[in-house]
Protein backbone atom coordinates (compact mmCIF):
# COMPACT_ATOMS: atom_id res chain seq x y z
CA UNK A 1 43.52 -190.32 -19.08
CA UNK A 2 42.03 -190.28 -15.75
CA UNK A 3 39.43 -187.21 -16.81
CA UNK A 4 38.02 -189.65 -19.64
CA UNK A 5 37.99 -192.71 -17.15
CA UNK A 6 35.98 -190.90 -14.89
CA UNK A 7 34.01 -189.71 -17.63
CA UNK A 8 33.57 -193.94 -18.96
CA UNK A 9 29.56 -193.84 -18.92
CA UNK A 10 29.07 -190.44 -21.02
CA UNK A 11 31.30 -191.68 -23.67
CA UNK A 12 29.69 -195.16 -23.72
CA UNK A 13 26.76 -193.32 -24.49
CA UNK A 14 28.14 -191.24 -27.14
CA UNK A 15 29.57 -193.98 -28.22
CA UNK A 16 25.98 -195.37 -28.68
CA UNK A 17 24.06 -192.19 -29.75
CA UNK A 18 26.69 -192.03 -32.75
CA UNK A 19 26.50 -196.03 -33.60
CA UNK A 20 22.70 -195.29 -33.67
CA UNK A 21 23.29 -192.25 -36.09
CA UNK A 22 25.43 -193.90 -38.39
CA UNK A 23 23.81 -197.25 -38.72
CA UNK A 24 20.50 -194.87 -39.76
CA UNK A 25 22.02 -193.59 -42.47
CA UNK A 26 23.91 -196.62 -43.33
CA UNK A 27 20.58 -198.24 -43.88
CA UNK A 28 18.60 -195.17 -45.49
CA UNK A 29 21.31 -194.41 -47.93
CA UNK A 30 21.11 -197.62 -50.46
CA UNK A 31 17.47 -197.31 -50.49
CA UNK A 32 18.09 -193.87 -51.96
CA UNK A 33 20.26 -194.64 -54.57
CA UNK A 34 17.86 -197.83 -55.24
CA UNK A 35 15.04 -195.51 -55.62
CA UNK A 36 17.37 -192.93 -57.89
CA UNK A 37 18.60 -195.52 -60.21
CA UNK A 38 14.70 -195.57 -61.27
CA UNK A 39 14.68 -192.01 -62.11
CA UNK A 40 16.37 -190.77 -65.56
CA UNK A 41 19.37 -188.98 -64.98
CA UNK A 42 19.06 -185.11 -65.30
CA UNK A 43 15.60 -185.16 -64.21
CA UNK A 44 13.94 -183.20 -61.47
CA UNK A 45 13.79 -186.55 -59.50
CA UNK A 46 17.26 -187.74 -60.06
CA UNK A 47 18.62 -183.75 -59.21
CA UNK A 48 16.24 -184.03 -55.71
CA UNK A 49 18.38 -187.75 -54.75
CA UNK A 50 21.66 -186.21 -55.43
CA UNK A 51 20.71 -183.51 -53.03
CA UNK A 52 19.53 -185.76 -50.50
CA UNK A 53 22.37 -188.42 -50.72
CA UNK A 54 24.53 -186.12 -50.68
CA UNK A 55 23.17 -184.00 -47.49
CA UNK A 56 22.66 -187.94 -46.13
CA UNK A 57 26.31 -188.37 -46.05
CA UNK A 58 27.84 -184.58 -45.25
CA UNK A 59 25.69 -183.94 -42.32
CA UNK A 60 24.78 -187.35 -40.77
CA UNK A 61 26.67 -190.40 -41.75
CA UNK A 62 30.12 -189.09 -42.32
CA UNK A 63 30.11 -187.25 -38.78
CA UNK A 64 28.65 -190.31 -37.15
CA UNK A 65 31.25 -192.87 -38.14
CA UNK A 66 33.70 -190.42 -37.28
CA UNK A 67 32.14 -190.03 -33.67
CA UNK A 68 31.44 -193.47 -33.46
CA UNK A 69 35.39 -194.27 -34.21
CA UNK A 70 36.57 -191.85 -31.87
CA UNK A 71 34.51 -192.48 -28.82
CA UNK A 72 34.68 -196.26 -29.75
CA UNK A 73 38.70 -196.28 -29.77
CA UNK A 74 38.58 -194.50 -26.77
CA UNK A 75 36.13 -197.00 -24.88
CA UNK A 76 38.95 -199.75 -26.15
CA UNK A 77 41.88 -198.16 -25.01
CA UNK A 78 40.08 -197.00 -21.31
CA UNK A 79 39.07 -200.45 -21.07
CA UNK A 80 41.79 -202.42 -22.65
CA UNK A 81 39.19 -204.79 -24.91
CA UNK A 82 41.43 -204.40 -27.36
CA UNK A 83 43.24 -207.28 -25.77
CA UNK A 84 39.75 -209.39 -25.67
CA UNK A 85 39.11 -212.26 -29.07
CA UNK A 86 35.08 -210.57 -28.98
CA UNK A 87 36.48 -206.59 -29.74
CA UNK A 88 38.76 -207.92 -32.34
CA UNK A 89 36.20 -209.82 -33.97
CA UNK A 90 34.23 -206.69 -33.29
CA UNK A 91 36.91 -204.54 -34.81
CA UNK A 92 37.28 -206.48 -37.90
CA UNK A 93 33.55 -205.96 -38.58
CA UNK A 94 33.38 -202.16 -37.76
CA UNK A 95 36.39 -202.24 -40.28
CA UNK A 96 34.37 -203.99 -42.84
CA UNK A 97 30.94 -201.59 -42.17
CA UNK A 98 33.47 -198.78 -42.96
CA UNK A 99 34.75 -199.68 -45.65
CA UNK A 100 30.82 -200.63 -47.21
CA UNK A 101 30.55 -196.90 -45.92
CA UNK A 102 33.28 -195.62 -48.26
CA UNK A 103 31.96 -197.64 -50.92
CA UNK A 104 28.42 -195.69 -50.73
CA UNK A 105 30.05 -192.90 -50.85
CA UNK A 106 31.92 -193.78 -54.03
CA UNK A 107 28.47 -194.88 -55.38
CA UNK A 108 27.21 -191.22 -54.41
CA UNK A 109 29.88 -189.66 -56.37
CA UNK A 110 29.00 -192.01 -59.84
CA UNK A 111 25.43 -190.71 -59.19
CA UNK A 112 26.33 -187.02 -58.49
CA UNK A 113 28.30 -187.14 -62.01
CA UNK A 114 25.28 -189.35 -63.44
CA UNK A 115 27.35 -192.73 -64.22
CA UNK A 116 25.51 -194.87 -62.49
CA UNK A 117 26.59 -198.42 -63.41
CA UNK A 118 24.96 -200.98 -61.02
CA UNK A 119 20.98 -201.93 -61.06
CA UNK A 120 18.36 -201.41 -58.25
CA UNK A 121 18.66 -205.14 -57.44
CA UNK A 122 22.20 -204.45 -56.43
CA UNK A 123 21.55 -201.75 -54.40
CA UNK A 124 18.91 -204.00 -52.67
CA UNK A 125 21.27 -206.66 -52.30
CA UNK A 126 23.65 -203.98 -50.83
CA UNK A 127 20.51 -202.88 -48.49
CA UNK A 128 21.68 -205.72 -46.70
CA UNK A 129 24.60 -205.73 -45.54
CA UNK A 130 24.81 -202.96 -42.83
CA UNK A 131 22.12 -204.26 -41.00
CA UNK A 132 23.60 -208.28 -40.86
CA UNK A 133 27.14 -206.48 -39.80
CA UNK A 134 25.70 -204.82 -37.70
CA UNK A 135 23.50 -207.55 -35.97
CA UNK A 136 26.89 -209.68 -35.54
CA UNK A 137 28.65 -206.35 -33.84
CA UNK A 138 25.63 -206.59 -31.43
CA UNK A 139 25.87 -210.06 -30.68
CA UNK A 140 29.62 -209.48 -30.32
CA UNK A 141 29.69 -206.75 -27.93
CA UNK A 142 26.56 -207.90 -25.77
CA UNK A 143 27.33 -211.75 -25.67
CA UNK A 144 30.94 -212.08 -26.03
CA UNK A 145 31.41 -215.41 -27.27
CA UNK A 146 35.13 -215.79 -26.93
């Protein structure tokens, strides 16, 4: 414990660096699968966004929420916010951007087996939602209102 205490700055910025990477692709991917539900399925297109959601997820998104978990639990434990009403708030949130995060990927598989049942407009609506979590994890962590 002391080696990652006296480490505290280098994984707050992990911490950050993976946040960053994650909440990129958190936002990218539902404007991908809005922009494939407008292709016909077995088309050149629709093959090209099932490559690219796919490669979205596997290489970016799935490795950042895992860093941004593990350096994150580790920042709560080293500091003990865990005990503060802001990190579970916080915590609550990050719970509920994960689990929009395993819904996407869900979403990825119905499109990598072509049954897609949702419109664009819901994948817009979806759009959304990462980045107004996200805002209110911001204002949680930097303000701490309670």
């Amino acid at each position: 414990m002391r080696f990652l205490s006296d480490h505290l700055e280098w994984i707050k910025a992990f911490h950050v660096i993976s946040v960053i990477a994650w909440m990129a692709g958190m936002f990218y991917l539902p404007r991908l699968l809005v922009y494939h539900t407008e292709t016909a399925p077995g088309s050149s297109e629709s093959e090209r966004f099932k490559v690219m959601e796919k490669k979205l997820l596997r290489v970016i998104v799935n490795p950042a929420m895992i860093a941004t978990w593990i350096f994150g639990l580790t920042l709560a434990l080293l500091t003990a916010a865990y005990r503060e009403h802001w990190f579970q708030a916080k915590f609550a949130l990050v719970l509920i951007m994960s689990g929009v995060h395993g819904y996407l990927a869900g979403r990825v598989r119905a499109f990598a087996q072509d049954r897609n049942d949702k419109p664009a407009r819901f994948y817009r609506m979806l759009n959304e939602v990462p980045p107004l979590l996200m805002a209110l994890i911001v204002i949680l962590v930097i303000v701490k209102p309670f």
